[in-house]
C-alpha atoms as a PDB file:
ATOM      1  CA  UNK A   1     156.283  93.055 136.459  1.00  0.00           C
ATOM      2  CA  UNK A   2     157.382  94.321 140.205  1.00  0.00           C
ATOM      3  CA  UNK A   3     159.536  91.408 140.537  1.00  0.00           C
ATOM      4  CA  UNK A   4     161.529  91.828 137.574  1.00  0.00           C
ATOM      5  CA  UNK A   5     162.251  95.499 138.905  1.00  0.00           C
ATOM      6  CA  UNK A   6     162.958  94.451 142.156  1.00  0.00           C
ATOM      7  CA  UNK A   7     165.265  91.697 140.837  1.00  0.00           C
ATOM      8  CA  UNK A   8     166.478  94.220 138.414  1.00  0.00           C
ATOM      9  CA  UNK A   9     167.691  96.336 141.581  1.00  0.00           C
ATOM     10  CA  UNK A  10     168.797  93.749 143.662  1.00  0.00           C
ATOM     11  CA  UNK A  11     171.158  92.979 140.657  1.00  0.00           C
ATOM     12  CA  UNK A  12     172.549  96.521 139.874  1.00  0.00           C
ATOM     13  CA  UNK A  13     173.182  97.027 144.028  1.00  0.00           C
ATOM     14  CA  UNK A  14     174.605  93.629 144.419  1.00  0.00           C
ATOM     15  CA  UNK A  15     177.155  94.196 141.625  1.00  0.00           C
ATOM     16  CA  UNK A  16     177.633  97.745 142.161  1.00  0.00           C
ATOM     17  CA  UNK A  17     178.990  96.713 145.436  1.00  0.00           C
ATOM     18  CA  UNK A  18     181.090  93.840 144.514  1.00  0.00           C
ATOM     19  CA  UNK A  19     182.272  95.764 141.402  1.00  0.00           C
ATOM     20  CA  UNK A  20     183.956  98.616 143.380  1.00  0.00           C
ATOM     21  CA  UNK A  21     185.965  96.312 145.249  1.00  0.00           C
ATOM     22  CA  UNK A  22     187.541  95.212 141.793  1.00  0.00           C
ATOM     23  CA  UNK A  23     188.008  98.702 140.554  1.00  0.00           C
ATOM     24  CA  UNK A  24     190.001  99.853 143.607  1.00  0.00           C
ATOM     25  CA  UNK A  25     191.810  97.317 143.996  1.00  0.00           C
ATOM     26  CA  UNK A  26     195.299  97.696 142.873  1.00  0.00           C
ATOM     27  CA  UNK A  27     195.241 101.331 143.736  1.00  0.00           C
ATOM     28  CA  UNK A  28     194.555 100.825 147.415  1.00  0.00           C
ATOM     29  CA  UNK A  29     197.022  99.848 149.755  1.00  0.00           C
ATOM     30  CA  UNK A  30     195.680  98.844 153.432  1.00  0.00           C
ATOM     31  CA  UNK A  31     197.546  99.321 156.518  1.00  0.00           C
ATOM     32  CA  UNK A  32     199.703  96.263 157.388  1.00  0.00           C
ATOM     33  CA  UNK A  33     197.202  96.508 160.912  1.00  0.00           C
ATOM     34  CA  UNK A  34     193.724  96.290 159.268  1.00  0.00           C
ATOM     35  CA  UNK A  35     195.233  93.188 156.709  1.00  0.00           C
ATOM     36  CA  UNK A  36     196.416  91.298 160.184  1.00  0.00           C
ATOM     37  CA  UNK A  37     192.823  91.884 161.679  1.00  0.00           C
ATOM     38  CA  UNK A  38     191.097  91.226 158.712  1.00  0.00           C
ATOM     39  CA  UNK A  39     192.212  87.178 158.651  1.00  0.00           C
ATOM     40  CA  UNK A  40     190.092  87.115 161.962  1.00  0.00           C
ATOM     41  CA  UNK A  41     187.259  88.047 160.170  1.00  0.00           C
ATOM     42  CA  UNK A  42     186.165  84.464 158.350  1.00  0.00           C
ATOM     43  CA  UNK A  43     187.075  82.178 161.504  1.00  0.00           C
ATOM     44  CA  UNK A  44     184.528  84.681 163.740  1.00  0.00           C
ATOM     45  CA  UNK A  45     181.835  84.689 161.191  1.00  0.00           C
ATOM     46  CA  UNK A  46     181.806  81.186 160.509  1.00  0.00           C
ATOM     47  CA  UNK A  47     181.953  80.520 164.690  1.00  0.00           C
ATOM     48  CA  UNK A  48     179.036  82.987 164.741  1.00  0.00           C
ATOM     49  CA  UNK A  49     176.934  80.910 162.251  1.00  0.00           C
ATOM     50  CA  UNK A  50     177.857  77.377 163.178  1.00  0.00           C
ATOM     51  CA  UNK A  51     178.042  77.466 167.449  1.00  0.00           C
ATOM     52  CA  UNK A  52     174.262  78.438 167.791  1.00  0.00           C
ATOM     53  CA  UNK A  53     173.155  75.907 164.967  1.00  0.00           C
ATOM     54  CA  UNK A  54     174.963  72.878 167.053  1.00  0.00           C
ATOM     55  CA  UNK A  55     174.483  74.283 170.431  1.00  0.00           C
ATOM     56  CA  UNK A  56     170.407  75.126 170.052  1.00  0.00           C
ATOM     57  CA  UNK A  57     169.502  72.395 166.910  1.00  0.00           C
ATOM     58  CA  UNK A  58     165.243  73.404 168.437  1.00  0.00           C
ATOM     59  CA  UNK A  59     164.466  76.623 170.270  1.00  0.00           C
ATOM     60  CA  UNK A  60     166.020  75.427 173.546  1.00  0.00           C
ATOM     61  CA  UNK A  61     170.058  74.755 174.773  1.00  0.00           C
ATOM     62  CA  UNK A  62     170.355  71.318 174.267  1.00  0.00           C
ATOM     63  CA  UNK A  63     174.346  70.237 175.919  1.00  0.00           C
ATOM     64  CA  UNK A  64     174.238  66.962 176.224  1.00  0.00           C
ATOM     65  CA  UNK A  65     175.117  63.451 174.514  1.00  0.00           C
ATOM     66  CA  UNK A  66     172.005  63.213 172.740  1.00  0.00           C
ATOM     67  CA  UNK A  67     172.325  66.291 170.402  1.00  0.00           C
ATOM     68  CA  UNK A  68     173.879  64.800 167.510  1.00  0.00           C
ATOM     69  CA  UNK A  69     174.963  68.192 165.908  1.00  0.00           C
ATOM     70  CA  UNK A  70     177.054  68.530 169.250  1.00  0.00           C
ATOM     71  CA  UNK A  71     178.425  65.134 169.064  1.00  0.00           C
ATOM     72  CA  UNK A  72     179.070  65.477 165.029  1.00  0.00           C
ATOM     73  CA  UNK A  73     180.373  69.291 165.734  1.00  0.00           C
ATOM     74  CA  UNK A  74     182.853  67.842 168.879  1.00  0.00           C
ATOM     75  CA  UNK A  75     184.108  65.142 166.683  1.00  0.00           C
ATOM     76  CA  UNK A  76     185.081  67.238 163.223  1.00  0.00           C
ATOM     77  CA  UNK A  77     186.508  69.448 165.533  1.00  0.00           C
ATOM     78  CA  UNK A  78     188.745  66.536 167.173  1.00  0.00           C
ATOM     79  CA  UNK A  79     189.801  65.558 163.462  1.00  0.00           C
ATOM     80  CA  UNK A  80     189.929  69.364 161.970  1.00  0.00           C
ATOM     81  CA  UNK A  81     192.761  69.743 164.819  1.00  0.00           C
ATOM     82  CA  UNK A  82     194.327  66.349 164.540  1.00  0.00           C
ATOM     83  CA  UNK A  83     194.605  66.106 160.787  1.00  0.00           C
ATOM     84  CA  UNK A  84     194.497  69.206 159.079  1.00  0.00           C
ATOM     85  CA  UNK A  85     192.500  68.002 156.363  1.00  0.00           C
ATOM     86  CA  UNK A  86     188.979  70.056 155.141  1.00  0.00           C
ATOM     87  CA  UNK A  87     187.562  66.927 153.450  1.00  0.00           C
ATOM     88  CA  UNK A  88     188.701  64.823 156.348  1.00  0.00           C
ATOM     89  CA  UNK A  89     187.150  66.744 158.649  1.00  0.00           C
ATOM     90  CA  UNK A  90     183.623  67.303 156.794  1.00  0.00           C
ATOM     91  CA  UNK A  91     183.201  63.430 156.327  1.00  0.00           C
ATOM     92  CA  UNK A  92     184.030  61.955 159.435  1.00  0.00           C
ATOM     93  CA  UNK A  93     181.647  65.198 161.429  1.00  0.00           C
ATOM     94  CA  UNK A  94     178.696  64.181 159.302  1.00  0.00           C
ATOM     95  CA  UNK A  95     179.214  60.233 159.262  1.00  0.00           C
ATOM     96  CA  UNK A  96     179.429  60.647 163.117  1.00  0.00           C
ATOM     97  CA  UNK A  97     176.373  63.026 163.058  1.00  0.00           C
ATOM     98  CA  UNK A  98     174.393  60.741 161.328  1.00  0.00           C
ATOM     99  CA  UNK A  99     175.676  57.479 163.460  1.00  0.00           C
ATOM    100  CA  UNK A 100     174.857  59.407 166.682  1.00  0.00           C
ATOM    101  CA  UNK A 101     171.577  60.240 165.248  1.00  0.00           C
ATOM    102  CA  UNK A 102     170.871  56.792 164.147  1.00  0.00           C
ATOM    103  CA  UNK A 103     171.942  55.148 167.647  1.00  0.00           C
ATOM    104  CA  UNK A 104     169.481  57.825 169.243  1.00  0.00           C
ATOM    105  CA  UNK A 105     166.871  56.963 166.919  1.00  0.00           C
ATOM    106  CA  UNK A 106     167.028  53.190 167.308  1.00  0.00           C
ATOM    107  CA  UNK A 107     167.712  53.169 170.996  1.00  0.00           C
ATOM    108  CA  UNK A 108     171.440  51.888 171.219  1.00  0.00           C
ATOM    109  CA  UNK A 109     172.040  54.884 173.068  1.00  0.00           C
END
């Protein structure tokens, strides 16, 4: 019975919070300032989550050519610039992730 209560609470927080946002706003009009820094705020997050997953895959720095997420990350980031393209980008990273990891694993490399 704890766990419905606690999931209970999580609920009411979690929407309590996301509901306020939807009540306030029309009425709220942000500096021009704050809006500008605000579109920084997805690109740093996402950097923040994604660098120390493909820079440290174990518990150690691992830069060098046989860390596939480093070789998958460096390539999607070569076509993200280069084409422009989301779903471009996500397919060719992971096929290359998983051809670097397969060339490591069967000794090509």
């Amino acid at each position: 019975m704890d766990e419905v209560f606690l999931i209970a609470g999580m609920f009411l927080v979690t929407f309590a919070i996301r509901y306020s946002m939807f009540v306030v706003a029309g009425r709220v009009e942000f500096p021009a300032r704050l809006v500008s820094t605000l579109r920084y705020v997805p690109p740093a997050v996402l950097t923040a989550i994604i660098v120390p997953a493909v820079l440290m895959p174990g518990d150690h720095l691992a830069v060098s050519y046989t860390n596939p997420y480093l070789v998958g990350g460096l390539v999607a980031c070569g076509v993200g610039w280069v084409s422009q393209s989301l779903l471009l980008t996500i397919v060719v990273g992971m096929a290359a992730f998983w051809g670097w990891q397969w060339f490591l694993t069967v000794g090509l490399v």
